[in-house]
N, C-alpha and C. Protein backbone atom coordinates (compact mmCIF):
# COMPACT_ATOMS: atom_id res chain seq x y z
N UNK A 1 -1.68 -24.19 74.86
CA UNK A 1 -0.70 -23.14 74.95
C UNK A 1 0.09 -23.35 76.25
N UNK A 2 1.28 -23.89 76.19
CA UNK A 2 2.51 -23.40 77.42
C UNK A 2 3.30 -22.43 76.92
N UNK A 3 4.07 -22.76 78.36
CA UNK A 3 5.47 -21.70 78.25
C UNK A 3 5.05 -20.03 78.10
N UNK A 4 4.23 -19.87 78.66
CA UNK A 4 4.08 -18.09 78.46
C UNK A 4 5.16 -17.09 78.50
N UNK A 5 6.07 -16.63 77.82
CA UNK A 5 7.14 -15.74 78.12
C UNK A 5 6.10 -14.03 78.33
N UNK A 6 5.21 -14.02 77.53
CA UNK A 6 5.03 -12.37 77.42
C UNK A 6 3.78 -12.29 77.31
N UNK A 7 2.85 -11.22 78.17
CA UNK A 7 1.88 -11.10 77.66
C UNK A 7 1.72 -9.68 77.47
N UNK A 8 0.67 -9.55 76.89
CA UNK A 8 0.47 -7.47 76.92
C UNK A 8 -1.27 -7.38 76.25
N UNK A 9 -1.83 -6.06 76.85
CA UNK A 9 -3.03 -6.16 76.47
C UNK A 9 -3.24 -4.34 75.42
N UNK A 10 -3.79 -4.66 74.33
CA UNK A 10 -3.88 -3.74 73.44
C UNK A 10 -4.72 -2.87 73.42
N UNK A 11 -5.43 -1.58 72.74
CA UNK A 11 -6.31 -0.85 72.95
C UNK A 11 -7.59 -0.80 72.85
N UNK A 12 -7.25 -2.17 72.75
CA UNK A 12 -9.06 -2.67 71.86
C UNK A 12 -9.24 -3.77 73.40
N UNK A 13 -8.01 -4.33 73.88
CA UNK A 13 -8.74 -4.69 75.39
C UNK A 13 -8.10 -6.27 74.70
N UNK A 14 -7.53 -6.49 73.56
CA UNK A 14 -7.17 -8.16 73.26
C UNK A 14 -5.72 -8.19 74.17
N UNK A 15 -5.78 -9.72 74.22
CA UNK A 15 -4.47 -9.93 75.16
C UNK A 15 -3.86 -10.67 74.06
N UNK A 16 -2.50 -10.12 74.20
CA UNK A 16 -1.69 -10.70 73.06
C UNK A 16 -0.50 -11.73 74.16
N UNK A 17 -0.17 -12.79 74.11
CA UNK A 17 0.26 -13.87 74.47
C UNK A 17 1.34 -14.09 73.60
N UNK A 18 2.57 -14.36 73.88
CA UNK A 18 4.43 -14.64 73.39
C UNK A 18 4.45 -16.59 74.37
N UNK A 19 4.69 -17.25 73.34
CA UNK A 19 4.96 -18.50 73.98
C UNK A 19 5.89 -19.32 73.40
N UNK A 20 6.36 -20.04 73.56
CA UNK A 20 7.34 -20.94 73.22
C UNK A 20 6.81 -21.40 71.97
N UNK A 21 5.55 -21.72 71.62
CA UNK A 21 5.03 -22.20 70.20
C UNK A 21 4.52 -21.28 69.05
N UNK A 22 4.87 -19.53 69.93
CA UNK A 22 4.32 -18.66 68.95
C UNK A 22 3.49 -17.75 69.93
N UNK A 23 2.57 -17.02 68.86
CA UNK A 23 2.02 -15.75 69.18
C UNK A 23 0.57 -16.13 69.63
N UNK A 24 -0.07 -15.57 70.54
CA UNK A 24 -1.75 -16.02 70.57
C UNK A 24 -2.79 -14.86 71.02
N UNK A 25 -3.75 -14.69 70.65
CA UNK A 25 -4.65 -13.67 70.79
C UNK A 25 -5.74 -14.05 71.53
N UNK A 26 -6.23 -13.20 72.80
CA UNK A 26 -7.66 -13.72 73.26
C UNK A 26 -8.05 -12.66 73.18
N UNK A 27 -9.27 -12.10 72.34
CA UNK A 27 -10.33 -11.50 72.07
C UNK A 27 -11.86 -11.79 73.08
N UNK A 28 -11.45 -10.56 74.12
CA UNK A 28 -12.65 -10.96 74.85
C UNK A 28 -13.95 -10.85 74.39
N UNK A 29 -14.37 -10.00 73.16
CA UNK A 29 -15.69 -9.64 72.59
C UNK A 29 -16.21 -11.64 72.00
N UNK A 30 -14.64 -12.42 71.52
CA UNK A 30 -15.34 -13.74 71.43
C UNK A 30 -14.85 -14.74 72.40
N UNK A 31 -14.15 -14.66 73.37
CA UNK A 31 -14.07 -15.29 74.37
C UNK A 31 -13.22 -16.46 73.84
N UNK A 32 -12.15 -16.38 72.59
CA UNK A 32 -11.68 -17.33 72.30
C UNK A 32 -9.82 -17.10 72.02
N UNK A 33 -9.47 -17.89 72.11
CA UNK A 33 -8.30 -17.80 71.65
C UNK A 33 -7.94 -18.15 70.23
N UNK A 34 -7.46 -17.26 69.64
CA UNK A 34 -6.71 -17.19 67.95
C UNK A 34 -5.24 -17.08 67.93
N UNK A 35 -4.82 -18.28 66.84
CA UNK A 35 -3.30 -17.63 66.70
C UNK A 35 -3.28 -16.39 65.75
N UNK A 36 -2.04 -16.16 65.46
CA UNK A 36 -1.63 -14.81 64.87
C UNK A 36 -2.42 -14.47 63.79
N UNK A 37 -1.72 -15.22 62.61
CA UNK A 37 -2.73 -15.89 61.00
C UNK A 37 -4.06 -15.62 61.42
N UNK A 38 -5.12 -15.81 62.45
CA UNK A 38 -6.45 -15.39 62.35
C UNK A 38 -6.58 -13.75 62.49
N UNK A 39 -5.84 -13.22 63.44
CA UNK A 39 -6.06 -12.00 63.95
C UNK A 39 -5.31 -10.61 62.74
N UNK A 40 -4.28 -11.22 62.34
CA UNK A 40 -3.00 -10.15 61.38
C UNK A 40 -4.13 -10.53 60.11
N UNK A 41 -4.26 -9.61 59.29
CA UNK A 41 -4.84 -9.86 58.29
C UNK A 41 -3.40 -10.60 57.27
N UNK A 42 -3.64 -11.71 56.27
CA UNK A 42 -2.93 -11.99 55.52
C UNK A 42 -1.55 -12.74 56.35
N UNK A 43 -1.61 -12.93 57.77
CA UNK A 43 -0.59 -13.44 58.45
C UNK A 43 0.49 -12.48 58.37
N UNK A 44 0.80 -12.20 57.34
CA UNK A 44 1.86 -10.81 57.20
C UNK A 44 3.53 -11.50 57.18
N UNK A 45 4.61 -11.74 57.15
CA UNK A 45 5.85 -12.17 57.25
C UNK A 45 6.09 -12.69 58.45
N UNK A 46 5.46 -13.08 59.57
CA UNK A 46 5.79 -13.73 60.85
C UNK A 46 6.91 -14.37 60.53
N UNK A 47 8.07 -14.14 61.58
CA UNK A 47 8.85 -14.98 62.23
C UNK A 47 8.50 -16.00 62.82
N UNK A 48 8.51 -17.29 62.77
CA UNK A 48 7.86 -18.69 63.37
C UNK A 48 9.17 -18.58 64.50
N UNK A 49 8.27 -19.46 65.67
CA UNK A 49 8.94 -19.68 66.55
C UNK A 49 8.65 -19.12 67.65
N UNK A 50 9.24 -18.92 69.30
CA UNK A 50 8.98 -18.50 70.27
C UNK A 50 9.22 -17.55 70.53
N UNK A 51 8.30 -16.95 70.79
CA UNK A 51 8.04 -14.87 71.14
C UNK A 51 8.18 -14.57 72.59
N UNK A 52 9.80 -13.65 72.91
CA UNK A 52 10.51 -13.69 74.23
C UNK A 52 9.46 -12.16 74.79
N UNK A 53 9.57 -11.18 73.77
CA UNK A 53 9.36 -9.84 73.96
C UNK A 53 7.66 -9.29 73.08
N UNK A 54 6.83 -8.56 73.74
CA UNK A 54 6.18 -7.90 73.16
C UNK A 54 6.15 -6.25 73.83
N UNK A 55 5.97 -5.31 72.52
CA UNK A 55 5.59 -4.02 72.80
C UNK A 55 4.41 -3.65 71.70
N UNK A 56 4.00 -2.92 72.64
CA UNK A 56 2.57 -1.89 72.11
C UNK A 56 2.49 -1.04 71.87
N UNK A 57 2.40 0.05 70.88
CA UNK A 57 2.28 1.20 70.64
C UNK A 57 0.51 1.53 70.15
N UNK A 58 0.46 2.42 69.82
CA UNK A 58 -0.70 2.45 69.41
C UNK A 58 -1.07 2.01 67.75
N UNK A 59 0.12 2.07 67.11
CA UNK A 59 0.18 1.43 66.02
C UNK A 59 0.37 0.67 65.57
N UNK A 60 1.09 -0.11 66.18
CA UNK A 60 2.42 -1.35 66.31
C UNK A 60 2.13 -1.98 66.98
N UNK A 61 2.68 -3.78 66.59
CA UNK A 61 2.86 -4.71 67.41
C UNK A 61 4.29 -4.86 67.38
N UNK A 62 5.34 -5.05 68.36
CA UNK A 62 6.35 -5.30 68.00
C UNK A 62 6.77 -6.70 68.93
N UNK A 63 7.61 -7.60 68.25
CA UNK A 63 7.62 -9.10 68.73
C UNK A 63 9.07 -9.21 68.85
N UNK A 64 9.28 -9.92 69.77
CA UNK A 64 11.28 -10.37 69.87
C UNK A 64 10.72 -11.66 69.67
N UNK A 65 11.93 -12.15 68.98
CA UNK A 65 11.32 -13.64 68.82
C UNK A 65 12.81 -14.36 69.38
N UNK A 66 13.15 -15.50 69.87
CA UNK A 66 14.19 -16.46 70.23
C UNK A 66 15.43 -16.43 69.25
N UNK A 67 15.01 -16.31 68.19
CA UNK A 67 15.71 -16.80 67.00
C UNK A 67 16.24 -16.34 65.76
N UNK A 68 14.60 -14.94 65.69
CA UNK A 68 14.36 -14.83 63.96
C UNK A 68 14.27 -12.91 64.39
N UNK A 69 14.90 -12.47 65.43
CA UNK A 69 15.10 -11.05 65.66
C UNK A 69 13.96 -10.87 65.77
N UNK A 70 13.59 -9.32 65.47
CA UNK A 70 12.20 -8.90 65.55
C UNK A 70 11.47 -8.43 64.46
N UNK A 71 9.92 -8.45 65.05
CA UNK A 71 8.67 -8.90 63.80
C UNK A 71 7.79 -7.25 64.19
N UNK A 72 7.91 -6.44 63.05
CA UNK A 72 6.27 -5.19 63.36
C UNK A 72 5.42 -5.62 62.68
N UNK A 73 4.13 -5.24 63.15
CA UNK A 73 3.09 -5.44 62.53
C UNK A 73 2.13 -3.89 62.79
N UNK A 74 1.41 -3.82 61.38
CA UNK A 74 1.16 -2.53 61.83
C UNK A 74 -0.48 -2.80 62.03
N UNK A 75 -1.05 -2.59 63.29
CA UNK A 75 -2.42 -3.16 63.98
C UNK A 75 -3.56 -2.94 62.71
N UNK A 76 -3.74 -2.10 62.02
CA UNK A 76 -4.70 -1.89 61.47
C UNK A 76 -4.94 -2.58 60.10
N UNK A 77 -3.11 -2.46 59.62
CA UNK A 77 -3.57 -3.08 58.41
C UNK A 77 -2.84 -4.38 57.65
N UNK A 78 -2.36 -4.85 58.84
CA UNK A 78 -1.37 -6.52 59.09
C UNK A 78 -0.38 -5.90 58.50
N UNK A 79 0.16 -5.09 57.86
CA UNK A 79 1.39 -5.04 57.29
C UNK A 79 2.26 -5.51 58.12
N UNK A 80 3.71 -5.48 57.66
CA UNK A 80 4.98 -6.38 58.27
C UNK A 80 6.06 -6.11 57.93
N UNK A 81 6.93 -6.48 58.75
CA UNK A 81 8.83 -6.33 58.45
C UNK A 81 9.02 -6.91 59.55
N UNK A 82 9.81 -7.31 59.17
CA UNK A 82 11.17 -8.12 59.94
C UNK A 82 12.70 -7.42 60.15
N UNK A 83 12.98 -7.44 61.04
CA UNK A 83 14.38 -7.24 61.12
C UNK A 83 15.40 -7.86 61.51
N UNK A 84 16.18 -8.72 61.39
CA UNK A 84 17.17 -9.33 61.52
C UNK A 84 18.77 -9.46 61.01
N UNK A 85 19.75 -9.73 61.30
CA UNK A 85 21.19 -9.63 61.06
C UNK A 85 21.21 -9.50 59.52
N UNK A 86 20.35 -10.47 58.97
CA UNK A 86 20.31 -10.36 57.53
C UNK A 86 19.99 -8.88 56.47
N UNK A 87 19.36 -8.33 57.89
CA UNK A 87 18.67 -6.92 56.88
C UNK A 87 18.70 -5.82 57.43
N UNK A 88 19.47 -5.83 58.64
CA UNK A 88 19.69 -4.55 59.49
C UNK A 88 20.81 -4.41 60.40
N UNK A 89 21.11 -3.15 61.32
CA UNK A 89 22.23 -3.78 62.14
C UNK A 89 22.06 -4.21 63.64
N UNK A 90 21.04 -4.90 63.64
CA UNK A 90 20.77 -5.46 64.96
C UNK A 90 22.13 -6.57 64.91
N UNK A 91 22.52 -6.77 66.43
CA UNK A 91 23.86 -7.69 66.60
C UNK A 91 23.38 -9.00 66.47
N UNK A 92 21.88 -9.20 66.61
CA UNK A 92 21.69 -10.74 67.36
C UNK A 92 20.21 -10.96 67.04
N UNK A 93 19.88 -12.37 66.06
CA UNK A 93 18.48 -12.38 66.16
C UNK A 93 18.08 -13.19 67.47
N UNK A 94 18.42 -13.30 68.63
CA UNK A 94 17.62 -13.66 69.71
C UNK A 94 17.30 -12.07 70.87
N UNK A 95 16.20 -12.68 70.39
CA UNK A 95 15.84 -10.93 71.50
C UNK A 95 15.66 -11.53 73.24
N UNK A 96 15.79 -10.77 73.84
CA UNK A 96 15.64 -11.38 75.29
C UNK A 96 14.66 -10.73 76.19
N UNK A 97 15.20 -8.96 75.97
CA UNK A 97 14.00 -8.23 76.47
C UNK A 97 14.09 -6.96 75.30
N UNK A 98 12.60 -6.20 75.18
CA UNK A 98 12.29 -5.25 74.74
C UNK A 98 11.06 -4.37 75.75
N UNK A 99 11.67 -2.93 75.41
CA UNK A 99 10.95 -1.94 75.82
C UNK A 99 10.73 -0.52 75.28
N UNK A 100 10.15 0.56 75.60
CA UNK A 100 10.18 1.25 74.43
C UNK A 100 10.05 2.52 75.37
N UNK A 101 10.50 3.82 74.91
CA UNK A 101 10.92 4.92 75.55
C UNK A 101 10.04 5.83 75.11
N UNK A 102 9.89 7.13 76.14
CA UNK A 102 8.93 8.34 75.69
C UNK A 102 9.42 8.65 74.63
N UNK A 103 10.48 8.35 73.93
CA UNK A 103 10.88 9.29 72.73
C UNK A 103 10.51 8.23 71.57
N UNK A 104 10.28 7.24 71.86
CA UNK A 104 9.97 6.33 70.79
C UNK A 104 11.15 4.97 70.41
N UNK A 105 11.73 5.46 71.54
CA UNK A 105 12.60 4.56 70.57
C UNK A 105 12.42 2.90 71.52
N UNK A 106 12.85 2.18 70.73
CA UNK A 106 12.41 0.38 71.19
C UNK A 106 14.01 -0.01 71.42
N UNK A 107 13.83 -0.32 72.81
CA UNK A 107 15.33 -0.52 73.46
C UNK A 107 15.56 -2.69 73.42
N UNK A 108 16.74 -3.26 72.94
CA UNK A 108 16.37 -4.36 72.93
C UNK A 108 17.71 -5.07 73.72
N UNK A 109 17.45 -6.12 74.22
CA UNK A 109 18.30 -6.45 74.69
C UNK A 109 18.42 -8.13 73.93
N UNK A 110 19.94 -8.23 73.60
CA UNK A 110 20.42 -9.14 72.99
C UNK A 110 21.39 -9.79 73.71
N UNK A 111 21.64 -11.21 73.74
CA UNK A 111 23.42 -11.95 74.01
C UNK A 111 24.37 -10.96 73.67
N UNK A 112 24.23 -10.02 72.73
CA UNK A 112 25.40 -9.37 72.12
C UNK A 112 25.55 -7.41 72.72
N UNK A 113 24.47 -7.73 73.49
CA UNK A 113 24.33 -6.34 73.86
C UNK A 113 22.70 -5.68 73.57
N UNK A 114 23.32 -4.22 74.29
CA UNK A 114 21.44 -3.47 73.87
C UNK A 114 21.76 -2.82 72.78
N UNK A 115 20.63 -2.74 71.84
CA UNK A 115 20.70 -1.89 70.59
C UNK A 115 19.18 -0.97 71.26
N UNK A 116 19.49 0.41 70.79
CA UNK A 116 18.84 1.11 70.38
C UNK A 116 18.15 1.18 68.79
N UNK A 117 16.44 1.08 68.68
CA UNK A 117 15.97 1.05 67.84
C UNK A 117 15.36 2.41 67.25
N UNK A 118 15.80 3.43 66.34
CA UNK A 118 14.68 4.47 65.84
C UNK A 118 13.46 3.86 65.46
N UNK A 119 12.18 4.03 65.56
CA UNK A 119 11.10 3.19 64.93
C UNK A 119 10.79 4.10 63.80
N UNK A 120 11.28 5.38 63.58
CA UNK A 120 10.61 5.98 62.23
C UNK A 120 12.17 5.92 61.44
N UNK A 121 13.17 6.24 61.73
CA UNK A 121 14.52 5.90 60.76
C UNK A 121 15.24 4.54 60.46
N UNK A 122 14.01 3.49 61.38
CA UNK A 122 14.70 2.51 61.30
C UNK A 122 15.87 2.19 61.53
N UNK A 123 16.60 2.70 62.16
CA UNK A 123 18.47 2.73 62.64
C UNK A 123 18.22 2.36 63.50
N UNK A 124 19.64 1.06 64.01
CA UNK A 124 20.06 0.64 65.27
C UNK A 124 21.26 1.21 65.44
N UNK A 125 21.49 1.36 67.11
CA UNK A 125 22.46 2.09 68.07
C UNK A 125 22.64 1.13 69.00
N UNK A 126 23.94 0.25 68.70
CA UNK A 126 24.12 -0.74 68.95
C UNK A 126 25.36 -0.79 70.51
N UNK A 127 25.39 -1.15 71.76
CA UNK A 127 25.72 -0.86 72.83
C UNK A 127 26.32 -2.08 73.10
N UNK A 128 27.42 -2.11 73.44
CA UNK A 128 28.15 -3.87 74.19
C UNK A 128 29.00 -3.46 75.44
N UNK A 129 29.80 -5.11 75.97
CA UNK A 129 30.64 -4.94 76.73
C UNK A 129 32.17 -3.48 76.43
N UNK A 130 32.23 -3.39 75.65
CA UNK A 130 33.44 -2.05 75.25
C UNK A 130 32.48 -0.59 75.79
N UNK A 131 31.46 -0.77 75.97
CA UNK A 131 30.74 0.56 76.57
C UNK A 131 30.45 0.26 77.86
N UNK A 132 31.00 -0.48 78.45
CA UNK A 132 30.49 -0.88 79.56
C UNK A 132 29.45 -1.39 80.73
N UNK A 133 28.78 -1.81 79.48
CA UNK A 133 27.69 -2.96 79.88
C UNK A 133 28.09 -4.37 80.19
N UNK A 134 27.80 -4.82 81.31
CA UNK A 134 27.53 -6.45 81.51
C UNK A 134 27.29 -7.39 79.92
N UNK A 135 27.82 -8.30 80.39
CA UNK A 135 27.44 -9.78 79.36
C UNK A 135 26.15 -10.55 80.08
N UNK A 136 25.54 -11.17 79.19
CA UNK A 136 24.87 -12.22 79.93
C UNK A 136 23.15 -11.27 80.51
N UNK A 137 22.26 -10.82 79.49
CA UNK A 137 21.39 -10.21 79.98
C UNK A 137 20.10 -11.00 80.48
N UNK A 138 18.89 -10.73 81.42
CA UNK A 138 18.31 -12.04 81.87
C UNK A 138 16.55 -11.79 81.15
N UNK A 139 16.15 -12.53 80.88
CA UNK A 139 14.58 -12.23 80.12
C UNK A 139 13.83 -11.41 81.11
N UNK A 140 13.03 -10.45 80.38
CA UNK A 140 11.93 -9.56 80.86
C UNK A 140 12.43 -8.65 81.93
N UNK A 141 13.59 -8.34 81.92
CA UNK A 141 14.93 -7.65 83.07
C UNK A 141 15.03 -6.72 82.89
N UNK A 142 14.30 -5.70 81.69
CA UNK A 142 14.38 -4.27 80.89
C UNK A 142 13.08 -3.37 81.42
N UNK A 143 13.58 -2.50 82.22
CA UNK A 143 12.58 -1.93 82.62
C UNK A 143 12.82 -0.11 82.59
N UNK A 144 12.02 0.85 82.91
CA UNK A 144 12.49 2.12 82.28
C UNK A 144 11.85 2.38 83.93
N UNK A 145 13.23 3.47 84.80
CA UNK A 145 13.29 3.44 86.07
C UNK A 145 12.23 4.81 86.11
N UNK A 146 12.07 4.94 87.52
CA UNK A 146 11.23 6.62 87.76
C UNK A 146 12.00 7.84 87.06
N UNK A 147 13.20 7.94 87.18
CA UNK A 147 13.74 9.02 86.13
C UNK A 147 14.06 8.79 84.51
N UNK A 148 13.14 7.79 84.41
CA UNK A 148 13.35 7.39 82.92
C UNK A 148 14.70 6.57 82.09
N UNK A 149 15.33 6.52 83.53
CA UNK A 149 16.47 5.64 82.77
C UNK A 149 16.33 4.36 82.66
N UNK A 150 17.09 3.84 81.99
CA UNK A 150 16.99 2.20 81.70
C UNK A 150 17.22 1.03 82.52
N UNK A 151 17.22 0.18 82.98
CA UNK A 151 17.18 -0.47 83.94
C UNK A 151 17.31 -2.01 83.21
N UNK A 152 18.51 -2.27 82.94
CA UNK A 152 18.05 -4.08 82.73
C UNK A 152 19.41 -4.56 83.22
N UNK A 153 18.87 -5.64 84.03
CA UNK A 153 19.15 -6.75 84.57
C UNK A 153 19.82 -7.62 83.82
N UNK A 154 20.91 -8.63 84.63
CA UNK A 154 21.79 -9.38 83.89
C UNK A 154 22.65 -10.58 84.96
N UNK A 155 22.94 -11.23 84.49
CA UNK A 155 23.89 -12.58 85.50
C UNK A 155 24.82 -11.63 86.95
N UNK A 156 25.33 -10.26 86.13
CA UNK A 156 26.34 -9.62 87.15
C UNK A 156 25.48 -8.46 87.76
N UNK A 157 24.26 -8.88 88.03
CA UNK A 157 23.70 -7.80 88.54
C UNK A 157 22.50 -6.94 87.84
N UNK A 158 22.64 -4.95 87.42
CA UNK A 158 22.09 -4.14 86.44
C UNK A 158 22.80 -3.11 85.84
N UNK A 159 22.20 -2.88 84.54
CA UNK A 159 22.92 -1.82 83.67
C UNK A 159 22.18 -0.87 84.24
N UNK A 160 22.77 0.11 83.87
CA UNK A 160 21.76 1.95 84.12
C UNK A 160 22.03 2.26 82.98
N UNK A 161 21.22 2.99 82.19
CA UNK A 161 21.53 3.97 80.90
C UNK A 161 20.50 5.09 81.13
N UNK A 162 20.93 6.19 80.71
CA UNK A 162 19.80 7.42 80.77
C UNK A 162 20.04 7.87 79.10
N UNK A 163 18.82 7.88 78.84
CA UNK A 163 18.81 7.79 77.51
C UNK A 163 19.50 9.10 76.90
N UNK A 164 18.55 9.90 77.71
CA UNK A 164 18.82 11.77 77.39
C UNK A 164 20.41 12.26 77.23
N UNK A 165 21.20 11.54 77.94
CA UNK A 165 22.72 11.73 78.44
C UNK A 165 23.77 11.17 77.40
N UNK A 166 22.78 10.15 76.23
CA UNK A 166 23.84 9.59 75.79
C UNK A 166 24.42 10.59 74.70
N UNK A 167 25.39 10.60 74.20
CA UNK A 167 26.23 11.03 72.87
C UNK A 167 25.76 11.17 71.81
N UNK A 168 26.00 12.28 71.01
CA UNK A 168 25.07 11.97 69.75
C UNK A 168 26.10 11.27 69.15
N UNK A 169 25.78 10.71 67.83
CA UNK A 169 26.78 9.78 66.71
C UNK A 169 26.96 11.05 66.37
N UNK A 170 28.11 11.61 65.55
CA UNK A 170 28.48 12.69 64.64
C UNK A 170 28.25 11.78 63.37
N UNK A 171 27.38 11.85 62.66
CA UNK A 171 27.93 11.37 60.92
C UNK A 171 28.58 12.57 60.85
N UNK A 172 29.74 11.68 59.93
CA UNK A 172 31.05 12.71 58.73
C UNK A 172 29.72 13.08 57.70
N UNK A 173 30.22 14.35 57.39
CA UNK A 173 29.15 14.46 55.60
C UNK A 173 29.64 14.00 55.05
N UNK A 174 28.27 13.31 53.82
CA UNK A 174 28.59 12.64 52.52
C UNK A 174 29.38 13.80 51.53
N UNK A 175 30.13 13.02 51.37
CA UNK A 175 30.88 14.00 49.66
C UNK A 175 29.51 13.77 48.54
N UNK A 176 29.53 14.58 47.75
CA UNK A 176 29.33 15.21 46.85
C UNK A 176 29.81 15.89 46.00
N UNK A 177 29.08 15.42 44.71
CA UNK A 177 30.14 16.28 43.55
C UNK A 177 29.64 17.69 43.05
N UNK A 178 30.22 18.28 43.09
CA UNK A 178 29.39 19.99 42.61
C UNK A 178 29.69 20.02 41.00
N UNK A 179 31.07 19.42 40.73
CA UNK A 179 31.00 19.77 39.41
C UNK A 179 32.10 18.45 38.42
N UNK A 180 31.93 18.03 37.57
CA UNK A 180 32.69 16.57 37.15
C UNK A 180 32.95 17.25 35.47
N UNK A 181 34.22 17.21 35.51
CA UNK A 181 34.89 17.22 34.01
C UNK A 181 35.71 15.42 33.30
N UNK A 182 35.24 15.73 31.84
CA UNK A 182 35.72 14.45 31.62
C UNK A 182 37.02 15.28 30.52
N UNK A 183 38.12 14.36 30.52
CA UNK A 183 39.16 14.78 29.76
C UNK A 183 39.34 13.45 28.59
């Protein structure tokens, strides 16, 4: 195992390891190291490739990967999803940094900007240079400050965001038909 980008340790006390060749598990009860496929039951939809970002929830594994966006896994029962350009509105499948907020939500930082993640609506809230964020964000640079605001790092310096402060989206209401005549 080289290249360590990420490590994080789970509730059970395993250290989960992000590397340039993938995901790795050391289970201190066996004192060994496992890749993913041993530990996820059924391997589950993994994204192959190098894992920039990990977060922990108590339910969740969540993975940024280089390439292939990001990977959940749900701890107990390997389940899986993927999210990427192909299937959601994340801007960018290279993740750079991820972090995750008292309110739940999984903040990510992309080449293309930060998206805000809902983890139960699944919606991204997608943030770029036109909002006035920096270009050019730097790995593991995402950090959540003493007043809870956001903090990531970049080539021109740092962003600030306070989560609480931002705007809500207004959705327009959906139309609906109350009543349809045919002639």
């Amino acid at each position: 195992m080289e290249f360590v980008n990420r490590i994080r340790e789970d509730y059970k006390g395993r250290i989960w390891v992000g590397t340039r060749e993938g995901l790795f598990v050391l289970d201190r009860t066996k004192t060994i190291w496992q890749s993913y496929s041993e530990v996820i039951p059924g391997g589950g939809d993994f994204p192959s490739g190098e894992i920039n970002a990990i977060v922990l929830n108590s339910d969740f594994l969540w993975l940024g990967t280089a390439r292939n966006g990001i990977a959940r896994f749900h701890l107990a029962t390997g389940k899986s999803s993927v999210y990427s350009t192909d299937n959601s509105d994340i801007p960018d499948d290279e993740i750079i940094s991820m972090a995750q907020d008292d309110s739940g939500f999984l903040w990510i930082a992309t080449p293309s900007g930060i998206s805000r993640l809902d983890t139960v609506q699944r919606l991204f809230r997608n943030f770029t240079s036109e909002d006035g964020l920096q270009e050019g964000f730097r790995p593991n640079a995402l950090a959540f400050g003493r007043r809870r605001s956001l903090l990531i790092g970049g080539n021109d310096g740092f962003n600030q965001i306070n989560p609480a402060k931002l705007p809500e989206i207004v959705q327009p209401p959906r139309p609906f038909l109350t009543q349809f005549e045919y002639f």
